[in-house]
Protein backbone atom coordinates (compact mmCIF):
# COMPACT_ATOMS: atom_id res chain seq x y z
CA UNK A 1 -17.43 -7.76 40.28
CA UNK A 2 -14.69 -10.01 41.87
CA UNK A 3 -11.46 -10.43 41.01
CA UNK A 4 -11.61 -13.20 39.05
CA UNK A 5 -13.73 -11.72 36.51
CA UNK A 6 -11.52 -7.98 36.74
CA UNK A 7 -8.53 -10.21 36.15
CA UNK A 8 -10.30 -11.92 32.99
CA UNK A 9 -10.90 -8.15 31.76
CA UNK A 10 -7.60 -6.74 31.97
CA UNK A 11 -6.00 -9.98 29.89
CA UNK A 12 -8.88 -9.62 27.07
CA UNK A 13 -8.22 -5.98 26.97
CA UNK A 14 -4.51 -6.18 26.94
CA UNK A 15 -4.97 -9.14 24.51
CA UNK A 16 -7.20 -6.84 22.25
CA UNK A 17 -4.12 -3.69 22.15
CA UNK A 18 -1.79 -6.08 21.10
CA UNK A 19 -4.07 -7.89 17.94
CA UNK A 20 -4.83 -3.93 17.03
CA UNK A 21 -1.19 -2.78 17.17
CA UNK A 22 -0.08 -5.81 14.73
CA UNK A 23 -3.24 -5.14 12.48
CA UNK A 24 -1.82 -1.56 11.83
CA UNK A 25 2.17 -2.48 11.60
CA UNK A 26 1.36 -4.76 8.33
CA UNK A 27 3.54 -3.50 5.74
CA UNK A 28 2.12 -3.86 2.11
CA UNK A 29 4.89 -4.56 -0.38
CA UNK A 30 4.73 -3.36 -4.07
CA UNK A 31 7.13 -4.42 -6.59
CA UNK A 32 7.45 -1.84 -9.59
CA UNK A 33 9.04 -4.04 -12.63
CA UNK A 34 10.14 -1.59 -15.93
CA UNK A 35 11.96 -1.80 -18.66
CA UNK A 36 13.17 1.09 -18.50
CA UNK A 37 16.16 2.38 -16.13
CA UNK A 38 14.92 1.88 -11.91
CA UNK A 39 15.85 6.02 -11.88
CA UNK A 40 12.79 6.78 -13.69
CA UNK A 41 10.49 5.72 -11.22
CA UNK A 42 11.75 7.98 -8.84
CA UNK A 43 11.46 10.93 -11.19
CA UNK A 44 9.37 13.35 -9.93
CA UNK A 45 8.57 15.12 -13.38
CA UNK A 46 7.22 11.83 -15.18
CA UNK A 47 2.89 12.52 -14.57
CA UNK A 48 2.49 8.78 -14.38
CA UNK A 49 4.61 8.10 -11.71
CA UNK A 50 4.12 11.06 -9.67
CA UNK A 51 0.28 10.19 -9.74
CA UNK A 52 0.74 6.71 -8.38
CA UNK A 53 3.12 8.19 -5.83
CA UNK A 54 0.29 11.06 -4.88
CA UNK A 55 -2.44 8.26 -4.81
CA UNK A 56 -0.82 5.69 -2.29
CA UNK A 57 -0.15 8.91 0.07
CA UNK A 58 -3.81 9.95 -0.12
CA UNK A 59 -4.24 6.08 0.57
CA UNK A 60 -2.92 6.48 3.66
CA UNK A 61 0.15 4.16 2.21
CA UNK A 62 3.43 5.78 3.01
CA UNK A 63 7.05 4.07 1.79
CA UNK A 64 8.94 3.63 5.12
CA UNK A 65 5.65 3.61 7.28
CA UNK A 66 3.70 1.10 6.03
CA UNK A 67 4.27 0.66 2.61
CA UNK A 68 8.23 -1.57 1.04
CA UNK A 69 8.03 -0.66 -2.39
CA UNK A 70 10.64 -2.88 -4.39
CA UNK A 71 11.75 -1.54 -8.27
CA UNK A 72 13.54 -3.80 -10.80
CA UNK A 73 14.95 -2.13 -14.24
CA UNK A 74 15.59 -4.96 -17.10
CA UNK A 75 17.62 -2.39 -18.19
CA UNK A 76 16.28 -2.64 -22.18
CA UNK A 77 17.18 -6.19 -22.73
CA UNK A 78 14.38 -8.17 -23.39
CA UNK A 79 16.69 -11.80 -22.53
CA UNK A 80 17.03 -11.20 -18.93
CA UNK A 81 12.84 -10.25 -18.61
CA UNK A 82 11.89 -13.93 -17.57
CA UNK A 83 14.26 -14.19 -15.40
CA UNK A 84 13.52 -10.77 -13.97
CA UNK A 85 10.00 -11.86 -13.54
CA UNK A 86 10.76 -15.52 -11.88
CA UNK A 87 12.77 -13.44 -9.39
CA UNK A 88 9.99 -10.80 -8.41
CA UNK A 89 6.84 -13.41 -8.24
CA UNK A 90 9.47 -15.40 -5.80
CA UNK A 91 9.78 -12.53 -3.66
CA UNK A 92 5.74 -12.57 -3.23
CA UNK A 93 5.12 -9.08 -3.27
CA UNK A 94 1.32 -7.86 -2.56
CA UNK A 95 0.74 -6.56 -6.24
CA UNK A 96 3.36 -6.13 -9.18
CA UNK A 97 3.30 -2.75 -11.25
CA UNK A 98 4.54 -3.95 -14.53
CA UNK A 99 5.62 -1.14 -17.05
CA UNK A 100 5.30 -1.97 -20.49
CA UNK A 101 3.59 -4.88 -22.74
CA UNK A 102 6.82 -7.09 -22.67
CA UNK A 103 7.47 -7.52 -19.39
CA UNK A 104 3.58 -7.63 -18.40
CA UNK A 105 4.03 -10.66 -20.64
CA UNK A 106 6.63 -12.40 -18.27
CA UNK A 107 5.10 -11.25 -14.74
CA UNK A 108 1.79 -13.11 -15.72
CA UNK A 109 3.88 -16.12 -17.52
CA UNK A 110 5.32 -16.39 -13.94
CA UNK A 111 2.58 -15.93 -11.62
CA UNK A 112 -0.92 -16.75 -11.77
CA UNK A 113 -1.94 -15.40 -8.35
CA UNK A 114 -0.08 -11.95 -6.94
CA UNK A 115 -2.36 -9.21 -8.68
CA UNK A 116 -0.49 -7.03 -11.55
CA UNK A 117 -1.19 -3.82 -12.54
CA UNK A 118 -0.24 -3.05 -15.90
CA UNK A 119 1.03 0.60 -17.05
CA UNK A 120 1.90 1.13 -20.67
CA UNK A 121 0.61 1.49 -24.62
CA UNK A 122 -2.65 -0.01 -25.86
CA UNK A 123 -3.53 -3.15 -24.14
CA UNK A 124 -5.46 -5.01 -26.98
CA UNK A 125 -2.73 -4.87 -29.59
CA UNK A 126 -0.27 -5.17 -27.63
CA UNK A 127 -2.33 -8.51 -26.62
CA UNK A 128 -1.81 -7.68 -22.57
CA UNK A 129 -5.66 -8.01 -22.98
CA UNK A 130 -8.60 -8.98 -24.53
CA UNK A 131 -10.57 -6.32 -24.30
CA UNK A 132 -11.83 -3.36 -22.30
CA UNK A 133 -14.85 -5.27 -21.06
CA UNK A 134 -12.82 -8.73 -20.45
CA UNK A 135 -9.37 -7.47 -19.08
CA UNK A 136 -8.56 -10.38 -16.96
CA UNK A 137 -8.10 -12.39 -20.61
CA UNK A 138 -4.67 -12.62 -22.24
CA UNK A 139 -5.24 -11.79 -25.90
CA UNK A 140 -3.51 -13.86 -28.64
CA UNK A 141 -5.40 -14.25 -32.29
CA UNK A 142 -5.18 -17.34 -33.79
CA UNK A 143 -3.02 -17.81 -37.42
CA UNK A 144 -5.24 -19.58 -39.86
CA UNK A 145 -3.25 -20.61 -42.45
């Protein structure tokens, strides 16, 4: 082996480290969006939370290592949701946890592409979906009058 081609070596393999090490510092970003207060999310006695929390860290997704997760609260008052949701889809997060039928109504009003994951009371009546089999559909039944 000459030089030439030990020299050509050493700059793929120090050129391979450095792809590797940015591959692994990637931070995934989660937005949690509630209606209820941004304290509750944090609340280590409410199942539903602490099961998503317990989930990511099996996931190898840790908040502060490689994992921003953002929470919004509209704070009970259903006039500031769509604004609410405008701001989160402009902050492109990775996925949106929406919590509750009305604001899963504005997060999907306001973005068409960031995957949501919706948390809250029956889906088909509360028209976040179609049905079991089709949830990707938004569910709204015609009047006939």
């Amino acid at each position: 082996m000459n030089r030439r081609e030990f020299t050509a070596g050493l700059l793929l393999a120090a050129t391979a480290r450095t792809v590797r090490a940015e591959e692994r510092a990637k931070k995934h970003r989660i937005a949690i969006i509630t209606t209820q207060p941004v304290a509750n999310i944090d609340n280590p006695t409410i199942p539903v939370f602490q099961a998503f929390f317990e989930e990511l860290r099996r996931l190898g997704e840790v908040e502060g290592q490689n994992l921003t997760i953002e929470r919004y609260s509209g704070g009970g008052r259903p006039a500031v949701y769509p604004d609410l949701a405008r701001e989160v889809v402009a902050r492109s997060p990775d996925v949106i946890v929406a919590i509750g039928n009305p604001i899963t109504h504005e997060v999907r009003a306001a973005s068409g592409t960031i995957p949501i994951v919706w948390i809250g009371p029956d889906p088909i009546p509360g028209r976040v979906c179609e049905g079991l089999c089709t949830p990707g559909r938004q569910y709204y039944r015609r009047q006939h009058v």
